[in-house]
N, C-alpha and C. Protein backbone atom coordinates (compact mmCIF):
# COMPACT_ATOMS: atom_id res chain seq x y z
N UNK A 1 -45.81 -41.28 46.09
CA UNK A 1 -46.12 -41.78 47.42
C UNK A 1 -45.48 -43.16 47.58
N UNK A 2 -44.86 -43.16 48.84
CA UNK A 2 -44.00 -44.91 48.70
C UNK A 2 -44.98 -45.55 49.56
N UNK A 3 -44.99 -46.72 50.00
CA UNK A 3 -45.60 -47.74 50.72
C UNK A 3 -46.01 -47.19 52.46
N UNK A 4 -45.21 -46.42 52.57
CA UNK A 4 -44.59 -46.45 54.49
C UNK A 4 -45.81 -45.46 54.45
N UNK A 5 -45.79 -44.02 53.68
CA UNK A 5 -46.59 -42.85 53.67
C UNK A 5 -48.20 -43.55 53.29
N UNK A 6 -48.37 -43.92 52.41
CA UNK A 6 -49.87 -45.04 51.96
C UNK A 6 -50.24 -44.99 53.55
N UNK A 7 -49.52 -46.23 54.20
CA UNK A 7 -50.38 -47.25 55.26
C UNK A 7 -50.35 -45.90 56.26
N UNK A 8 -49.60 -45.21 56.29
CA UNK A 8 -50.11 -44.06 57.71
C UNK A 8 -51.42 -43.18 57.22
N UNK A 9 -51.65 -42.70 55.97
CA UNK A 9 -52.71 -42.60 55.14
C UNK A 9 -53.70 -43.09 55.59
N UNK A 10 -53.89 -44.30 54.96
CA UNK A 10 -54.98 -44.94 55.12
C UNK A 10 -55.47 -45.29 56.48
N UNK A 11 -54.86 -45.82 57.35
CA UNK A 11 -54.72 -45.98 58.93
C UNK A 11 -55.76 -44.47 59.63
N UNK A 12 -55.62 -43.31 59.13
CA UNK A 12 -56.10 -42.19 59.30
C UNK A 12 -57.79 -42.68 59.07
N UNK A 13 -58.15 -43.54 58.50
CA UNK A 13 -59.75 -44.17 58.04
C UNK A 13 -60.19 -45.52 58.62
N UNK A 14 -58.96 -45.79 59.29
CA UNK A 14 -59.46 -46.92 60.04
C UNK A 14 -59.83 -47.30 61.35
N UNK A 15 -60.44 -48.48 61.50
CA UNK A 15 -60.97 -48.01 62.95
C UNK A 15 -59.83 -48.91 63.97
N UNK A 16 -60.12 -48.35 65.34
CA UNK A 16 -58.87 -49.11 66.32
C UNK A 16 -58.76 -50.29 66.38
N UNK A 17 -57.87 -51.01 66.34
CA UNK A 17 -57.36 -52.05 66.50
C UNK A 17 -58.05 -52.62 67.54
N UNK A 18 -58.47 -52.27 68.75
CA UNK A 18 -59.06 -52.87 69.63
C UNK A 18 -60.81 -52.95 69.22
N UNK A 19 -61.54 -52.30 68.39
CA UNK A 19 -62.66 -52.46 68.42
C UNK A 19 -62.56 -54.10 68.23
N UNK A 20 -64.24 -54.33 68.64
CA UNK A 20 -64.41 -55.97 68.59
C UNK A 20 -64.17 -56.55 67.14
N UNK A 21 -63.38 -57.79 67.29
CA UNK A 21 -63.54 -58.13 65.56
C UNK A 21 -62.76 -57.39 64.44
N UNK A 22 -62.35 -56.46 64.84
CA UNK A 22 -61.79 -55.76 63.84
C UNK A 22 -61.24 -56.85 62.89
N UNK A 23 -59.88 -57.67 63.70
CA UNK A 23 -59.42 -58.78 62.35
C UNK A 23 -60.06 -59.35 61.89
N UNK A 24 -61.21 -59.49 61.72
CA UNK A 24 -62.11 -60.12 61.25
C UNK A 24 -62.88 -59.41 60.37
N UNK A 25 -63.12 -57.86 60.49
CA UNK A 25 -63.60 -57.35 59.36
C UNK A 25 -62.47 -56.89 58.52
N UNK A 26 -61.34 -57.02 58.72
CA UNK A 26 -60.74 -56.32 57.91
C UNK A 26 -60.04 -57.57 56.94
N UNK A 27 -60.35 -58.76 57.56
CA UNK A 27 -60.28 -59.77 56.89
C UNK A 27 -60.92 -59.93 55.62
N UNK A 28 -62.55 -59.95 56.08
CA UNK A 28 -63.47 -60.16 55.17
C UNK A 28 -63.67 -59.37 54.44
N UNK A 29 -63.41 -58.01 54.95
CA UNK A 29 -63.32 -56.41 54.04
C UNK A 29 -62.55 -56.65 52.45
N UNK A 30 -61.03 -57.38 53.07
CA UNK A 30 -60.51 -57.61 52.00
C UNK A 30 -60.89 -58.90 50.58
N UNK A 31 -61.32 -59.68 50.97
CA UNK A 31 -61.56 -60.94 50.39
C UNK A 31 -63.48 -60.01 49.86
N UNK A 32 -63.93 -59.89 50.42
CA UNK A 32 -64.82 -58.53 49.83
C UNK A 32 -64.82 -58.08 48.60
N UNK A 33 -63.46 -57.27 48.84
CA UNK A 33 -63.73 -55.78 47.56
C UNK A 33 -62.76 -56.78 46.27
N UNK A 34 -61.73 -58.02 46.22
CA UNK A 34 -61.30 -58.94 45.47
C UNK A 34 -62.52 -59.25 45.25
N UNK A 35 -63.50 -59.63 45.63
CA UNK A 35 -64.84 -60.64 45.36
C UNK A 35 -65.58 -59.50 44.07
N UNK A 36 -65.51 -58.43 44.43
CA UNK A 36 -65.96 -57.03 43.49
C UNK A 36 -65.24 -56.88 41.97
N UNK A 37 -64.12 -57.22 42.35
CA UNK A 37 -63.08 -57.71 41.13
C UNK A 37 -63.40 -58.04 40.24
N UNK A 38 -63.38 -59.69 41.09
CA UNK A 38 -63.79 -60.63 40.30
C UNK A 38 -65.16 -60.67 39.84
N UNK A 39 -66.35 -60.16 40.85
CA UNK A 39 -67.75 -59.78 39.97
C UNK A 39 -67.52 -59.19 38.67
N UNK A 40 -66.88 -58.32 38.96
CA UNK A 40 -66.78 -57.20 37.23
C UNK A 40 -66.26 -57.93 35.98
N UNK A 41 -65.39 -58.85 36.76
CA UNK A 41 -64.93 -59.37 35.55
C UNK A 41 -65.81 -60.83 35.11
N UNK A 42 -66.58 -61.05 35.96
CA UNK A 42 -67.36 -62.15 35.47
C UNK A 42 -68.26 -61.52 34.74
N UNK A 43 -68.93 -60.40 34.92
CA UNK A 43 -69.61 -59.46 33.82
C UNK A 43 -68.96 -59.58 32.49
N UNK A 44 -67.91 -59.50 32.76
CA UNK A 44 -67.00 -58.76 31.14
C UNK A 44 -67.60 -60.64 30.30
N UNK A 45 -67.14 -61.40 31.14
CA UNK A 45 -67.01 -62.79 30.34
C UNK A 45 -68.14 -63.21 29.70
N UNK A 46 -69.27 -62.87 30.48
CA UNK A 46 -70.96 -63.04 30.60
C UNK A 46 -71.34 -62.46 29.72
N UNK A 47 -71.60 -61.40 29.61
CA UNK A 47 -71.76 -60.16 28.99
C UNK A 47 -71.21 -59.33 27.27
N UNK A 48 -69.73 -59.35 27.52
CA UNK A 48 -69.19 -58.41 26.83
C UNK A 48 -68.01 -59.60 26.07
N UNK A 49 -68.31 -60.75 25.78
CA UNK A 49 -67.58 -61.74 25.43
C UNK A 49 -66.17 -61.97 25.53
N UNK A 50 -65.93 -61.59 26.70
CA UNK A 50 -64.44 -61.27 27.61
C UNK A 50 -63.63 -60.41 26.85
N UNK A 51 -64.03 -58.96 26.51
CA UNK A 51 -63.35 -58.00 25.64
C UNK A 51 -62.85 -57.05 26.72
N UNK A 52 -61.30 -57.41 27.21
CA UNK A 52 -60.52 -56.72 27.78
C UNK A 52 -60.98 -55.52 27.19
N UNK A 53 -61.05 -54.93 26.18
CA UNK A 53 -60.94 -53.97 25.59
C UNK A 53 -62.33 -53.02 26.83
N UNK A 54 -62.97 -53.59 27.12
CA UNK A 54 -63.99 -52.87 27.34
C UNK A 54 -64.03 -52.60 29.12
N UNK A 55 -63.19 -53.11 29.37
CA UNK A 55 -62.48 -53.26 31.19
C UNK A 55 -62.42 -51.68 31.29
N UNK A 56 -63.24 -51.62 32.72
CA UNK A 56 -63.95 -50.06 33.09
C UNK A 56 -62.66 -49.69 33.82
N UNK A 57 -61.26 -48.74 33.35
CA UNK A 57 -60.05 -48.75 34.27
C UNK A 57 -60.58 -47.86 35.19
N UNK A 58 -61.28 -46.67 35.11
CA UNK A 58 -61.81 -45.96 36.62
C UNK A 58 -62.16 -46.70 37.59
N UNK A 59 -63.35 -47.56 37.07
CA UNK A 59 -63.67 -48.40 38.55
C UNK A 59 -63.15 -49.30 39.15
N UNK A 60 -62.10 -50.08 38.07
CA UNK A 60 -61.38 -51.07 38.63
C UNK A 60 -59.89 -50.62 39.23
N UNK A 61 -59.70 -48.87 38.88
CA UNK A 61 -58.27 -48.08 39.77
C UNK A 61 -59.00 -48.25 41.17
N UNK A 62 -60.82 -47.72 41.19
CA UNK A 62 -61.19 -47.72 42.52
C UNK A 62 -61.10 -48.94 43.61
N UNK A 63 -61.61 -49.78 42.56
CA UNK A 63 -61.60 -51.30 43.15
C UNK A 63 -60.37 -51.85 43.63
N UNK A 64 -59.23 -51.53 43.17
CA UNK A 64 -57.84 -52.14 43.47
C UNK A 64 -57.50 -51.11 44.63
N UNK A 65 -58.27 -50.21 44.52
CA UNK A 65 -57.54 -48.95 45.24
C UNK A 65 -58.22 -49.28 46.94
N UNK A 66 -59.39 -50.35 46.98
CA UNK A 66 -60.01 -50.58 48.23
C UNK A 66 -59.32 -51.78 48.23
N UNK A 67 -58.72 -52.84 48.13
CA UNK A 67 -57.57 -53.86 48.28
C UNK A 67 -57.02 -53.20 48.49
N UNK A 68 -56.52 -52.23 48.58
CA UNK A 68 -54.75 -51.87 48.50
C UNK A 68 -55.61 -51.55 49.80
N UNK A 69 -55.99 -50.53 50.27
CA UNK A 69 -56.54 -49.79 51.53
C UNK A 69 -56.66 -51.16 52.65
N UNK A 70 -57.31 -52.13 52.21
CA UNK A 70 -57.67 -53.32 52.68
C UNK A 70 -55.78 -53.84 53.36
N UNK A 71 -55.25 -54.32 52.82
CA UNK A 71 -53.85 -54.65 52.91
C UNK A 71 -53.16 -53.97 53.87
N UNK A 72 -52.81 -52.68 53.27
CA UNK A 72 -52.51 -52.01 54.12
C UNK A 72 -52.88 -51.80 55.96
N UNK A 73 -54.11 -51.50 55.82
CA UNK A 73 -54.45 -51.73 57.44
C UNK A 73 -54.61 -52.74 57.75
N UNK A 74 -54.69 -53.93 57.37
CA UNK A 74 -54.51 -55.59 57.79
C UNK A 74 -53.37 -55.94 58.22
N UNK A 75 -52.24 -55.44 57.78
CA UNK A 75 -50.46 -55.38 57.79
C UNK A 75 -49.96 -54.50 59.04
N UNK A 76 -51.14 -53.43 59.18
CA UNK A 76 -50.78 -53.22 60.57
C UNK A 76 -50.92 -53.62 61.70
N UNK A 77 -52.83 -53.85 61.30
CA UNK A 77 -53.37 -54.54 62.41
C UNK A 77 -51.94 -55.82 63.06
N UNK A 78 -51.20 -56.56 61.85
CA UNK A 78 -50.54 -57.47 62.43
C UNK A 78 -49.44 -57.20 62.67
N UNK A 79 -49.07 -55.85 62.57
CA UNK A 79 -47.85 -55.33 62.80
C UNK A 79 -46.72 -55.08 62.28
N UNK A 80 -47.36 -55.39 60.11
CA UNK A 80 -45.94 -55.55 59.30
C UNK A 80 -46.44 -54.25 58.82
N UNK A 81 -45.04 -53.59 58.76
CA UNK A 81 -45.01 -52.22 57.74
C UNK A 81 -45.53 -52.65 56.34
N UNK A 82 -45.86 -51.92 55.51
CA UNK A 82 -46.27 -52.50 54.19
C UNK A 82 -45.15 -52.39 53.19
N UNK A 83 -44.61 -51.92 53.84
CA UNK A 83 -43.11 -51.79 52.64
C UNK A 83 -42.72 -52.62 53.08
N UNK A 84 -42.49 -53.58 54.04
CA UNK A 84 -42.11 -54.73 54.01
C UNK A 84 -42.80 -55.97 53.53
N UNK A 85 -43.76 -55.79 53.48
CA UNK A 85 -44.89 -56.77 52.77
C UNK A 85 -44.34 -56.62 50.92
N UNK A 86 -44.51 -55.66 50.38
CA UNK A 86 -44.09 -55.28 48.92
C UNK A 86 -42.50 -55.66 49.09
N UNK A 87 -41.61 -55.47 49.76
CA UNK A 87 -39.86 -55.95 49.05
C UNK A 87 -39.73 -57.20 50.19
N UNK A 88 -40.73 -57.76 50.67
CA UNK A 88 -40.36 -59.00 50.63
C UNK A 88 -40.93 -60.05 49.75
N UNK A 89 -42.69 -59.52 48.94
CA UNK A 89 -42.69 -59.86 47.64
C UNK A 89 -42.05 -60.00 47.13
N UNK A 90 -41.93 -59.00 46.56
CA UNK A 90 -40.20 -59.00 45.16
C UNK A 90 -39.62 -59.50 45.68
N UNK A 91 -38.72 -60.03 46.66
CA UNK A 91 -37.20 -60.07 46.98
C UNK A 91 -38.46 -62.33 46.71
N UNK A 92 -39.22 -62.20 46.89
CA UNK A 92 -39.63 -64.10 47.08
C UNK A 92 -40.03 -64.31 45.30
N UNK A 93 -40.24 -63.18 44.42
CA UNK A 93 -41.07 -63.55 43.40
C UNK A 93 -39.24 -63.99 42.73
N UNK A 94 -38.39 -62.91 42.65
CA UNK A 94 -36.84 -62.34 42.40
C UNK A 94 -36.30 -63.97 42.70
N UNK A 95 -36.42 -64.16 43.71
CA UNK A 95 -35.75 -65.89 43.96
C UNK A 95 -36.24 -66.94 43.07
N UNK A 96 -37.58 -66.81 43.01
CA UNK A 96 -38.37 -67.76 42.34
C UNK A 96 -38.28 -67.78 40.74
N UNK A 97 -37.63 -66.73 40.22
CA UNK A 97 -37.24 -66.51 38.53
C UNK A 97 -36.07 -66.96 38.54
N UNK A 98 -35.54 -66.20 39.39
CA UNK A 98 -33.48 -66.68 39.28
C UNK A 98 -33.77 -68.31 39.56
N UNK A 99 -34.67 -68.76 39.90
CA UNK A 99 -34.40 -70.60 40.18
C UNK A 99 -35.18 -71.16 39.11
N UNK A 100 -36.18 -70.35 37.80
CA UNK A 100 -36.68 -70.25 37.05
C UNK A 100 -38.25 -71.56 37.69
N UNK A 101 -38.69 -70.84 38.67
CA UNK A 101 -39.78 -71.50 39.59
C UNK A 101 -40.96 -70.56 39.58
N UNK A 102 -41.04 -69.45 38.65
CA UNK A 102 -41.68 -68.33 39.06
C UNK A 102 -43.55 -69.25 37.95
N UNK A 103 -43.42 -69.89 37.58
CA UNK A 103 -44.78 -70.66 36.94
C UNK A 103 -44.68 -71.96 38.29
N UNK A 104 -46.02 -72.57 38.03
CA UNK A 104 -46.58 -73.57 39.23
C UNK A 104 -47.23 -73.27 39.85
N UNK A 105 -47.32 -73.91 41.39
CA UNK A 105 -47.91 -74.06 42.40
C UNK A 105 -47.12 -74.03 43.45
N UNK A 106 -47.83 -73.57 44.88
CA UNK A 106 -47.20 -73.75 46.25
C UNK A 106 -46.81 -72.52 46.66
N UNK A 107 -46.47 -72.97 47.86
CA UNK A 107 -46.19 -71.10 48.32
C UNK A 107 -44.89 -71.49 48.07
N UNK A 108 -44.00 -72.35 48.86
CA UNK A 108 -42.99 -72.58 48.95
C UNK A 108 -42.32 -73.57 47.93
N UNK A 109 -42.34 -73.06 46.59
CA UNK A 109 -41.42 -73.17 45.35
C UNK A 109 -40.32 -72.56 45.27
């Protein structure tokens, strides 16, 4: 499945663009299910004396898999394809190695 097929996918589960707020839940939706993430993994640290080894990959495929869902319809809501969101990543991370800038801070390194 490439990027373009995903966001028409997922879009199939989302609600209209015009409901009230939508950018706003789909905002918080996302910063949300990252927040779920990062719960689990504050477990692991708490808990399980930060033993990667013991990192639940089912729930955290699920967990990444509601970010990704998250992204995706956020990118529409604003009108970017998501394959353009992903190779204009790469094509900014790709600059930032070749100038050997890819460690630090800032957006604009």
């Amino acid at each position: 499945m490439n990027f373009t097929e995903y966001q028409k996918l997922a879009l199939r589960t989302a609600a209209q663009k015009t409901k009230k707020n939508e950018l706003f839940h789909l905002v918080l939706g996302l910063v949300g299910e990252a927040g779920e993430i990062a719960e689990k993994l504050k477990k692991l640290v708490r808990d399980k004396d930060s033993n990667e080894a013991l990192i639940d990959k089912a729930d955290m495929t699920k967990e990444l898999g509601d970010v990704l869902w998250y992204v995706a319809v956020l990118a529409d809501y604003l009108e970017i394809p998501l394959e353009e969101v992903a190779s204009k990543n790469i094509a900014k991370l790709a600059d930032r190695l070749e100038r050997d800038k890819i460690g630090g801070s800032g957006d604009n390194r």
